[in-house]
Each structure stands twice: as C-alpha cells, then as structure tokens.
N, C-alpha and C. Protein backbone atom coordinates (compact mmCIF):
# COMPACT_ATOMS: atom_id res chain seq x y z
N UNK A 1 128.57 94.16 86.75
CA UNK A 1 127.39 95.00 86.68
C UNK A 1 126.20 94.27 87.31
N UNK A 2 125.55 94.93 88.48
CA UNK A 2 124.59 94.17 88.97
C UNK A 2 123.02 94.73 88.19
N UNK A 3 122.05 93.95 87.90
CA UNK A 3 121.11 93.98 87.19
C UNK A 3 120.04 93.52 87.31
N UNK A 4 118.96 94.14 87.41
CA UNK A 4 117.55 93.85 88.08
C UNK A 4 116.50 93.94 86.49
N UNK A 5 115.72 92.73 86.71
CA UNK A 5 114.81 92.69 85.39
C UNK A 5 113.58 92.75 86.46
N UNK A 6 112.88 93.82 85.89
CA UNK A 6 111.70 94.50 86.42
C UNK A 6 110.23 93.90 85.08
N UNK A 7 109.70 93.15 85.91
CA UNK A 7 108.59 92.74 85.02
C UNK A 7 107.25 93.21 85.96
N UNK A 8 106.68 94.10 84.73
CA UNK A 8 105.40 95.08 84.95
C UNK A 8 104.34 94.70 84.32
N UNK A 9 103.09 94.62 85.42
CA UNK A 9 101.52 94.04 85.31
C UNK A 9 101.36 92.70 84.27
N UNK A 10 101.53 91.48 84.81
CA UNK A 10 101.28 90.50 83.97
C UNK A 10 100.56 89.74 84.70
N UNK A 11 98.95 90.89 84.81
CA UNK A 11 97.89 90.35 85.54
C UNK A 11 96.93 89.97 84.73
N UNK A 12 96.34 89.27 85.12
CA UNK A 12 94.86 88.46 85.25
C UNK A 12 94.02 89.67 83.86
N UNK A 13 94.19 90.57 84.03
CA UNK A 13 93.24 91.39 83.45
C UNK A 13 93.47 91.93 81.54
N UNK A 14 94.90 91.11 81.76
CA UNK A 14 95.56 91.56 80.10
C UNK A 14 95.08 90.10 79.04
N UNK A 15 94.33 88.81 80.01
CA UNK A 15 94.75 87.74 79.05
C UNK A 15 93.36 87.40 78.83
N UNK A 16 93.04 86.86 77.90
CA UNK A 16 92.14 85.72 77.31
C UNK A 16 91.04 85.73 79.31
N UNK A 17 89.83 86.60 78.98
CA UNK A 17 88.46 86.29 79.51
C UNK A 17 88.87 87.79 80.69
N UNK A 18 89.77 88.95 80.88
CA UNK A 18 90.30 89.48 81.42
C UNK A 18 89.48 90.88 80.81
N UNK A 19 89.36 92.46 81.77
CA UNK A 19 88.93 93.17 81.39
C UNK A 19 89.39 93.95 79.89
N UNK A 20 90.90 93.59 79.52
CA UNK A 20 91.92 94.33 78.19
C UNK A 20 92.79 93.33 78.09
N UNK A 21 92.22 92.45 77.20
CA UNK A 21 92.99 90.91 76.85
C UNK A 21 94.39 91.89 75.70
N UNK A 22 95.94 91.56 75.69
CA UNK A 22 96.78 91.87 75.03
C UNK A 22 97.12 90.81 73.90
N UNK A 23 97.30 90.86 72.72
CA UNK A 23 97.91 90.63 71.72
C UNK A 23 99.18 89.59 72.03
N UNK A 24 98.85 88.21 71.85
CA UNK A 24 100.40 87.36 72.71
C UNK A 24 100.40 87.53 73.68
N UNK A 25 99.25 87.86 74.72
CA UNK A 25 99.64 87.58 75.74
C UNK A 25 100.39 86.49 76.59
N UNK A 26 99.87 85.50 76.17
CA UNK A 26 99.84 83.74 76.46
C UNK A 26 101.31 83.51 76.49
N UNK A 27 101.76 83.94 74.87
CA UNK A 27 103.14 83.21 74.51
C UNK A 27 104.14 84.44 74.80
N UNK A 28 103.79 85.77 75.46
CA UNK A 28 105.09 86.58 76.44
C UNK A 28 104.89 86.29 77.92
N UNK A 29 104.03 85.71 78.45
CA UNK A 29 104.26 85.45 79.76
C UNK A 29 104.89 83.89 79.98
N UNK A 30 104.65 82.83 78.57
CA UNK A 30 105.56 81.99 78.51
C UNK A 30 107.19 82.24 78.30
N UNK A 31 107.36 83.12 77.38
CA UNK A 31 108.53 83.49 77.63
C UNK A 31 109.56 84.41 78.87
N UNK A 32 108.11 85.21 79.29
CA UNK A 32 108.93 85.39 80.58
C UNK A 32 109.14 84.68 81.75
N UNK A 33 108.36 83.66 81.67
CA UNK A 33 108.60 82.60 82.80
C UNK A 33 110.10 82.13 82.47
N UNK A 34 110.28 81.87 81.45
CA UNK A 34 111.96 81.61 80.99
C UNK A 34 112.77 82.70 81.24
N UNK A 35 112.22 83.79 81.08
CA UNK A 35 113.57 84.69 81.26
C UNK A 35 113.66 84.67 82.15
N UNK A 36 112.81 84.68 83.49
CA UNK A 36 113.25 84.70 85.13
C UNK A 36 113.64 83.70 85.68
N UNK A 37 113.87 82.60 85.20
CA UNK A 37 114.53 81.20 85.45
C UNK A 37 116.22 81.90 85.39
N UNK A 38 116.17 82.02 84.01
CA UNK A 38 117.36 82.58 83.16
C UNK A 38 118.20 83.76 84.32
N UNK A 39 117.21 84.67 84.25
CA UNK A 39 117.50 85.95 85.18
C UNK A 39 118.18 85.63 86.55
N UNK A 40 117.24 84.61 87.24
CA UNK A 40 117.64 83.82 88.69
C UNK A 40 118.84 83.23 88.69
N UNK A 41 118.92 82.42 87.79
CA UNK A 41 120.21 81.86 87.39
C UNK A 41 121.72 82.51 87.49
N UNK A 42 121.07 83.51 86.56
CA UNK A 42 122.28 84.56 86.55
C UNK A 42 122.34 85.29 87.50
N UNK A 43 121.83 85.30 88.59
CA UNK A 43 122.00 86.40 89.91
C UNK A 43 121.30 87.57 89.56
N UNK A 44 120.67 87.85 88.77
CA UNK A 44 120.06 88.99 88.48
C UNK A 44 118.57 89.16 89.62
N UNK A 45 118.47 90.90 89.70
CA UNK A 45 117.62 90.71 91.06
C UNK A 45 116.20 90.65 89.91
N UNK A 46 115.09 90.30 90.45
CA UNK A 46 113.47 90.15 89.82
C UNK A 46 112.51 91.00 90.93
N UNK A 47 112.25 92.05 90.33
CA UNK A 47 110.76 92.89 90.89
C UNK A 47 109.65 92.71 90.06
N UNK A 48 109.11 92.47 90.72
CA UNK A 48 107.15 91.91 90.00
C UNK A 48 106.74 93.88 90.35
N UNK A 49 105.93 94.03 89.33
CA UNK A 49 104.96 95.42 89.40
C UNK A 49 103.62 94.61 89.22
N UNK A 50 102.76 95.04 90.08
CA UNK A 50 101.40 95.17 89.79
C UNK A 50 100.44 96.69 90.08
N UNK A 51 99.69 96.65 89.08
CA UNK A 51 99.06 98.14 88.73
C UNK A 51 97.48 97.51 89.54
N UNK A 52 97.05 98.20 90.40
CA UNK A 52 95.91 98.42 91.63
C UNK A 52 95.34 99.59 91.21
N UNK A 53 94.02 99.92 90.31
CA UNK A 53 93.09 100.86 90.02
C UNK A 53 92.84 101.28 91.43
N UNK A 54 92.63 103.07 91.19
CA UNK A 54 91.98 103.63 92.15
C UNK A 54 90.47 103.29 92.13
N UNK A 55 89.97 103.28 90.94
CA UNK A 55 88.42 103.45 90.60
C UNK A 55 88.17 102.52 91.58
N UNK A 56 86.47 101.99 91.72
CA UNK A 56 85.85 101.35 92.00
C UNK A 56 85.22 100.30 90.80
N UNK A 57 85.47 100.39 89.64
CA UNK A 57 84.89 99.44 88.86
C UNK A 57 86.05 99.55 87.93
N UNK A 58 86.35 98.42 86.75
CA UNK A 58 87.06 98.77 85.71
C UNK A 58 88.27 97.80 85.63
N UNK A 59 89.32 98.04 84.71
CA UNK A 59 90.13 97.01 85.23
C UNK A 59 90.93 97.11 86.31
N UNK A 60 91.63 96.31 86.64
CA UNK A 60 92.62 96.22 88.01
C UNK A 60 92.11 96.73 89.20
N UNK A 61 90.83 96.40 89.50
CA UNK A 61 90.32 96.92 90.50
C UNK A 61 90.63 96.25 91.57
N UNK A 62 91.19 96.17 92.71
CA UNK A 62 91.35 96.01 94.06
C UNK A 62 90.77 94.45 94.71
N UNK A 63 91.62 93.65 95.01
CA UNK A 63 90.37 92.51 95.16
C UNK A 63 89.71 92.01 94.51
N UNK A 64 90.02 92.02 92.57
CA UNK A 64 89.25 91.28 91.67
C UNK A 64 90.02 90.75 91.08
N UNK A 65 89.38 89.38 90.50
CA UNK A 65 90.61 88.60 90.09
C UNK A 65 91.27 89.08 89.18
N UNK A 66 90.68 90.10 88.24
CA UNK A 66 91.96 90.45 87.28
C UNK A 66 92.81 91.51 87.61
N UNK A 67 93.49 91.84 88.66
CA UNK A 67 94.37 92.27 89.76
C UNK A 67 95.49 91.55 90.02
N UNK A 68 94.82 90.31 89.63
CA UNK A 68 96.04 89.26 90.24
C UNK A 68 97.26 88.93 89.31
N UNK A 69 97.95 89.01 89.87
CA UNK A 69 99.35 88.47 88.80
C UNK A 69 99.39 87.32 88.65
N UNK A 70 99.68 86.84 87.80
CA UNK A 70 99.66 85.42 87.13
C UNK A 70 100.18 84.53 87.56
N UNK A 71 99.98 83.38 88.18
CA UNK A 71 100.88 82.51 89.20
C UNK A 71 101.72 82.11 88.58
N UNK A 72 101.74 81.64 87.28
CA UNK A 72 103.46 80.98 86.58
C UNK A 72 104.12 82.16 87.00
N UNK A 73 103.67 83.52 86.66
CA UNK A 73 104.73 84.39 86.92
C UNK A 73 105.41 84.46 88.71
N UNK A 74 104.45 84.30 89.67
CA UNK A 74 104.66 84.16 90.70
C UNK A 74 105.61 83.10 91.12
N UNK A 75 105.06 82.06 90.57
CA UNK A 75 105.59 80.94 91.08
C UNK A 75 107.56 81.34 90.37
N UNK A 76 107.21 81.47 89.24
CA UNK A 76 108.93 81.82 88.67
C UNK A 76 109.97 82.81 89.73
N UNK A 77 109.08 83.81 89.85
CA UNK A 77 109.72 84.68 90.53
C UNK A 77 110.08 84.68 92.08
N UNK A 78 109.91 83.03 92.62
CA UNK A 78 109.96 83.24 93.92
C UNK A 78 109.85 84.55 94.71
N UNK A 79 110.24 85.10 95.32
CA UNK A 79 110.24 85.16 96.78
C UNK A 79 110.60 87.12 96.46
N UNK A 80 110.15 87.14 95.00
CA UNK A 80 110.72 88.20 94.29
C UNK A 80 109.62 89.74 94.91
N UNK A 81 110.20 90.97 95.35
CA UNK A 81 108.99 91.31 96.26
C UNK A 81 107.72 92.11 94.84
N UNK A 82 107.17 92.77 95.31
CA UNK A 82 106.11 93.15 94.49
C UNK A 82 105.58 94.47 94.94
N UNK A 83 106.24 95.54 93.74
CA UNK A 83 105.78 97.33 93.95
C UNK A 83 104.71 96.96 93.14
N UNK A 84 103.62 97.83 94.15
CA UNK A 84 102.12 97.96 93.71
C UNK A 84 101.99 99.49 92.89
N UNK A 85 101.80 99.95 91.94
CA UNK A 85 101.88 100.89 91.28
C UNK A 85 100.02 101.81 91.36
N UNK A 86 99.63 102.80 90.65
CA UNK A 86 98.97 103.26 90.59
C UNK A 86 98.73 103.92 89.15
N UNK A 87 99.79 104.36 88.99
CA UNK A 87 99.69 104.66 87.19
C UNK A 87 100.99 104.16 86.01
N UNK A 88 100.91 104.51 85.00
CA UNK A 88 101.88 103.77 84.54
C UNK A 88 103.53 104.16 84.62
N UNK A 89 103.87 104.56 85.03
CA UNK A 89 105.61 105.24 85.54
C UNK A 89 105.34 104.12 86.60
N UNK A 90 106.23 102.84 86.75
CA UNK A 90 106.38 101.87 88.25
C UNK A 90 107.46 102.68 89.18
N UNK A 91 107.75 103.88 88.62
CA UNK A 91 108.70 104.78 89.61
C UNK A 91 107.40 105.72 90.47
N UNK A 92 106.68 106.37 89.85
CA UNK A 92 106.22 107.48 90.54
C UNK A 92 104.75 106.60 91.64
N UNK A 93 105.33 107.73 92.93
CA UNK A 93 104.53 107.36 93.79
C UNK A 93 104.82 105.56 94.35
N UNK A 94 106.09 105.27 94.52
CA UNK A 94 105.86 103.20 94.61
C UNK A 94 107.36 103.83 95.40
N UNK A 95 107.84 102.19 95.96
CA UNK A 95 108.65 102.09 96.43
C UNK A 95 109.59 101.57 95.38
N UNK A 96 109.56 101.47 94.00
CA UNK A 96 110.63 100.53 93.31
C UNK A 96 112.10 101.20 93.59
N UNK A 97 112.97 102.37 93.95
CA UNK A 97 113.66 102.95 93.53
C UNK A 97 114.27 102.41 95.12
N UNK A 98 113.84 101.40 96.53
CA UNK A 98 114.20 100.91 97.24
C UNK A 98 114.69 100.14 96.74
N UNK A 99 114.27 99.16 96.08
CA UNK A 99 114.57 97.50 95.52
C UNK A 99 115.29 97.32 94.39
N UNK A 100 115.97 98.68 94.08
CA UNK A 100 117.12 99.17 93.25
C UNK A 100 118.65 99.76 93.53
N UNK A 101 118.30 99.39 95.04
CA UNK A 101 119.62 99.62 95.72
C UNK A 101 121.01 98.54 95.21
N UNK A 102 121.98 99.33 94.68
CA UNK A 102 123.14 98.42 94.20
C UNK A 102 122.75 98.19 92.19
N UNK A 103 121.47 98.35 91.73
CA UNK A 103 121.56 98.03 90.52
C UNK A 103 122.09 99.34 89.81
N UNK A 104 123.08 98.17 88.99
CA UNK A 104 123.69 99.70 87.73
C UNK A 104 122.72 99.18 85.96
N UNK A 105 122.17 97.94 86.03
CA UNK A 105 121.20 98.05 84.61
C UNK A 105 119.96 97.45 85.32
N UNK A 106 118.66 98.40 84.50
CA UNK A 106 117.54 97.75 84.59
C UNK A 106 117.22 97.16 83.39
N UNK A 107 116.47 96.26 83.43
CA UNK A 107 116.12 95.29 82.22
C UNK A 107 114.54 95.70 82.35
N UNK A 108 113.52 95.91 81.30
CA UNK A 108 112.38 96.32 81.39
C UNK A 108 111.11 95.43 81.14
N UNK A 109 110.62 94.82 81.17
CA UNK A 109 109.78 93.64 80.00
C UNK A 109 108.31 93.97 81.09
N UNK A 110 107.33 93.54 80.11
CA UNK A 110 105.86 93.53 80.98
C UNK A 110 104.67 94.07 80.11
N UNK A 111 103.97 94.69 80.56
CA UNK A 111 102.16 94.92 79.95
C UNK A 111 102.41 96.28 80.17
N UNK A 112 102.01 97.12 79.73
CA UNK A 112 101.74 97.31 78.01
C UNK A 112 102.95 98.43 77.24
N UNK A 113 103.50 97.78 76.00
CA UNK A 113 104.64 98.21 76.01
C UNK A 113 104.40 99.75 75.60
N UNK A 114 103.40 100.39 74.93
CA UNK A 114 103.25 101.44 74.69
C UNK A 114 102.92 102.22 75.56
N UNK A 115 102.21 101.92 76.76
CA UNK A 115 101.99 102.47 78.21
C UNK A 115 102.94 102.69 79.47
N UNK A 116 102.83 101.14 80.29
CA UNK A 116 103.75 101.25 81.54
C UNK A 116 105.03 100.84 81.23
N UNK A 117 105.38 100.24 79.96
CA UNK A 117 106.50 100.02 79.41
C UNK A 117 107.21 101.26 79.67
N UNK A 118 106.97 101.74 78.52
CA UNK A 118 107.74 103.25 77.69
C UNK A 118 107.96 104.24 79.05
N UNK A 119 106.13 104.68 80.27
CA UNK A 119 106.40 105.60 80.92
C UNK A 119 108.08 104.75 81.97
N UNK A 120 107.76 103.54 82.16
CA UNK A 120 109.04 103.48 83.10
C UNK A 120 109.98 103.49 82.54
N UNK A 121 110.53 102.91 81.54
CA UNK A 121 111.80 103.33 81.01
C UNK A 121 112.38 104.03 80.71
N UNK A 122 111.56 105.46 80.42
CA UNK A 122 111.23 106.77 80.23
C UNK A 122 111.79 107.43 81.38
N UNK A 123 110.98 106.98 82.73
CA UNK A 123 110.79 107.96 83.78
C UNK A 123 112.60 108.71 84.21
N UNK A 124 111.77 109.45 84.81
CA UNK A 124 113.59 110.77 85.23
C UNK A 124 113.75 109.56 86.51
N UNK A 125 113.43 109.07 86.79
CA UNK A 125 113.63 108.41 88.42
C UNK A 125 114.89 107.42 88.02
N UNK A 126 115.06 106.69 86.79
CA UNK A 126 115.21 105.71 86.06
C UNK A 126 116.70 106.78 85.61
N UNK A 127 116.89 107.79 85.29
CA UNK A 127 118.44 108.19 85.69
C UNK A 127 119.13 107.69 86.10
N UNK A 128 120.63 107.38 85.63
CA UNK A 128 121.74 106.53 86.24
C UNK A 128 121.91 105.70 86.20
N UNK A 129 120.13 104.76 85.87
CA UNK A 129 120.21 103.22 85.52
C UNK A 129 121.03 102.89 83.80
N UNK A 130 121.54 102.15 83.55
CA UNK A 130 121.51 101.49 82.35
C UNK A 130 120.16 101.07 82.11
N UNK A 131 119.29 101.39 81.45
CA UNK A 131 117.91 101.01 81.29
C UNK A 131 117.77 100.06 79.77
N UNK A 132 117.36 99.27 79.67
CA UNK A 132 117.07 97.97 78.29
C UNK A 132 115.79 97.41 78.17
N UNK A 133 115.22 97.85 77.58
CA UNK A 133 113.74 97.59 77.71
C UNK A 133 113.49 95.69 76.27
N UNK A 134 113.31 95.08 76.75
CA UNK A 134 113.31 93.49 76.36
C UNK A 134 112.21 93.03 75.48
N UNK A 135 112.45 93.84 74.38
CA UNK A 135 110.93 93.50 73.09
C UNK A 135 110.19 92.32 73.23
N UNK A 136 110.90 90.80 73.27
CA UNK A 136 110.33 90.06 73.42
C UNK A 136 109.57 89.23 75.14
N UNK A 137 109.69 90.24 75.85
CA UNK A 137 108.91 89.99 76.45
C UNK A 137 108.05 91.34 77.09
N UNK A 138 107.60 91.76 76.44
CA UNK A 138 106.41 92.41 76.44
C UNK A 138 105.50 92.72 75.53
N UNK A 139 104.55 93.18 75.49
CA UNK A 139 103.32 93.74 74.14
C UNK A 139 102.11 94.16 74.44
N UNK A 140 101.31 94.43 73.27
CA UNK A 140 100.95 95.53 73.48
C UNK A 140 99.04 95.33 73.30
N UNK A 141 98.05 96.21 72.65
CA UNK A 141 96.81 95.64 72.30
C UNK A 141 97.02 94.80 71.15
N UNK A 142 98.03 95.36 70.54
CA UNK A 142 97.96 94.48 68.76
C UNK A 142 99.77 94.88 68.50
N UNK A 143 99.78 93.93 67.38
CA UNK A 143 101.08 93.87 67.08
C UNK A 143 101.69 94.91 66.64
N UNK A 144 100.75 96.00 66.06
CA UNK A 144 101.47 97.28 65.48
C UNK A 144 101.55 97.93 66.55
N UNK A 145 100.97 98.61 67.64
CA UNK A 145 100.99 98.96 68.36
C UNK A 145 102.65 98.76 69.20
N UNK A 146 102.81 97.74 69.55
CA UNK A 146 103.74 97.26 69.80
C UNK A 146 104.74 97.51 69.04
N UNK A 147 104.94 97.35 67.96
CA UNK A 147 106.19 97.83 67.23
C UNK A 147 106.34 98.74 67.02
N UNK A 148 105.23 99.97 67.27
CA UNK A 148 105.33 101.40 67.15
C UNK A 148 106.48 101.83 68.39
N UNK A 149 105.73 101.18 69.71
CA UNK A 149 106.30 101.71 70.96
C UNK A 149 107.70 101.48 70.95
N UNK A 150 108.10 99.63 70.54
CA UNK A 150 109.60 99.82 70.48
C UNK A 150 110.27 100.74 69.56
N UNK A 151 109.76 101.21 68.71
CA UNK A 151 110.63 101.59 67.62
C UNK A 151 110.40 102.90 67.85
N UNK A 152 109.76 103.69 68.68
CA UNK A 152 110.08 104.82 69.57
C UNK A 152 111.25 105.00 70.69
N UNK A 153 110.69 103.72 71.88
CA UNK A 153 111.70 103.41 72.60
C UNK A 153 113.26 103.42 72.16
N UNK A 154 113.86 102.53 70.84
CA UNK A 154 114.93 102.23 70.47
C UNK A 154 115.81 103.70 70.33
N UNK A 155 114.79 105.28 69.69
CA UNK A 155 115.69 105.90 69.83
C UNK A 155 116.09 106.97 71.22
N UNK A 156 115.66 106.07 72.22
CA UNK A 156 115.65 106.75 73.25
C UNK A 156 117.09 106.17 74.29
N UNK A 157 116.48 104.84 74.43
CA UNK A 157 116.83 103.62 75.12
C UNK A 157 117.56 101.86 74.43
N UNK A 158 118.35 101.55 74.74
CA UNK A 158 118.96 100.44 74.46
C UNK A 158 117.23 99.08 74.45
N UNK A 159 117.01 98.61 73.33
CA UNK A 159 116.27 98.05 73.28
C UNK A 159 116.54 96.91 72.79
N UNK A 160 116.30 95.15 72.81
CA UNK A 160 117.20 93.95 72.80
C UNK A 160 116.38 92.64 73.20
N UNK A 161 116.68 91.68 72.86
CA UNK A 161 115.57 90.42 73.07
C UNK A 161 116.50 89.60 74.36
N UNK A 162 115.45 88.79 74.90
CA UNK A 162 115.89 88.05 76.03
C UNK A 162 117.40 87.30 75.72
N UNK A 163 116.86 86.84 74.25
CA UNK A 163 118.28 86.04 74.12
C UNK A 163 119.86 86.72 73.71
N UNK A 164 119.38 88.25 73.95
CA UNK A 164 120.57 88.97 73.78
C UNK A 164 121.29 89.34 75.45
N UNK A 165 120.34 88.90 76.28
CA UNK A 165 120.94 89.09 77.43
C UNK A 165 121.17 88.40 77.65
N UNK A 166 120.87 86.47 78.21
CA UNK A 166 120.57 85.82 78.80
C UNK A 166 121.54 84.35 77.65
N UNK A 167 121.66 84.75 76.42
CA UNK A 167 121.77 84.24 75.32
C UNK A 167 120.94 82.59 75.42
C-alpha cells in the first residue's frame, strides 16, 4: 500500500507571537518533525499544505512572515513539494490530487484539526483514498476543541496516533 502523509498549515501564524497562536502548538510540530523522519524512512510520500489568505490584512497574508511554514518542518520534509491552498478543503481549487498519483492511504495531521483538518479528510475529492487522520499530530485553539473534532472525525474516518502507524 503506497501512502502519502499530508501535513497542513504549520505556519508561522498558529504559534507563540503569530496572528492565531494553537493550543500545543510547539510540542505537535515537534512531533511531526518525527513523524516525517519516520514517514521518509518508510517510503511514504510527504506533501507540505500551506494556506495563502486572499485578504489583504489578517492572518496568512501573502508575503508575511506568518505565511511561512516552519523551517523544522521544511527542513524535515526535504525536497517534499508544497500545495498552496486558499480555504480549508487542501483538495478544492490546489493541485494536491496531482501529488497523489499512485497513493492508496492518506495519512492527515496539521493546523487546525476542527477546520482544514476535518474539511480535507472530509472532502469528496479524498474518495478512494484510505484516509487516517493522525490525532497526535495535529490541534486545535484549545484542547477541547480538538477532541471535539476528533471524536467527530472517528465516526466518519479511521482516526490513530503516529505510533500506530509508524510504531
């Protein structure tokens, strides 16, 4: 089974001094730096999402630093390419459904699990995939929040911690 872990917006703008600082931010982008070691390891393919505001002011605006994806994450993900999104579905309107050629599971993890989480794992585009959305590496404004979304997700979608894939 070939398998692509898709990690969505783990920019500049979710952490500590950022326009919508997240809940753990710090210690899920430490852990996802491990899972894409892990992921690489295992041959698994890695797509970076970053979310690019239309607005002119606000977060993720175009050319501001909290736009930017996080260099541990960069640096982990080598050479890994990067769908620029616009709203939260990383299917609608993007090229991800190119850089999914050959995958039969997606693995889901990223910012914000009640938002671009849920809409991509969700999305109709995302048909056919084995879809697994990776609790511990993503979250949300606050911890309830977060456990709301998975525990929506779970009865939708196969939902599971890094160390259930990757052990």
């Amino acid at each position: 089974m070939a398998r692509a872990l898709l990690v969505i917006d783990i920019q500049n703008d979710y952490f500590t001094g950022g326009a919508l600082p997240l809940w753990q931010a710090e210690e899920t982008e430490t852990r996802l730096v491990a899972a894409i070691g892990k992921a690489r390891a295992a041959g698994d393919r890695i797509i970076l999402v970053q979310h690019v505001s239309t607005a002119a002011q606000g977060p993720f605006v175009a050319g501001s630093a909290g736009v930017a994806i996080r260099p541990a994450i960069l640096a982990a993900a080598g050479e890994a390419p990067i769908v620029t999104k616009h709203v939260a579905d990383a299917f609608q309107d993007t090229d991800l459904a190119t850089h999914l050629s050959g995958i039969d599971q997606l693995l889901v993890a990223g910012m914000m699990t009640q938002n671009c989480v849920v809409f991509t794992a969700m999305s109709r585009a995302a048909d056919g995939l084995r879809v697994k959305v990776l609790s511990d590496l993503c979250t949300a404004p606050t911890a309830v929040v977060h456990q709301v979304a998975l525990n929506a997700l779970a009865s939708k979608t196969e939902v599971a911690t890094a160390a259930e894939v990757w052990g």
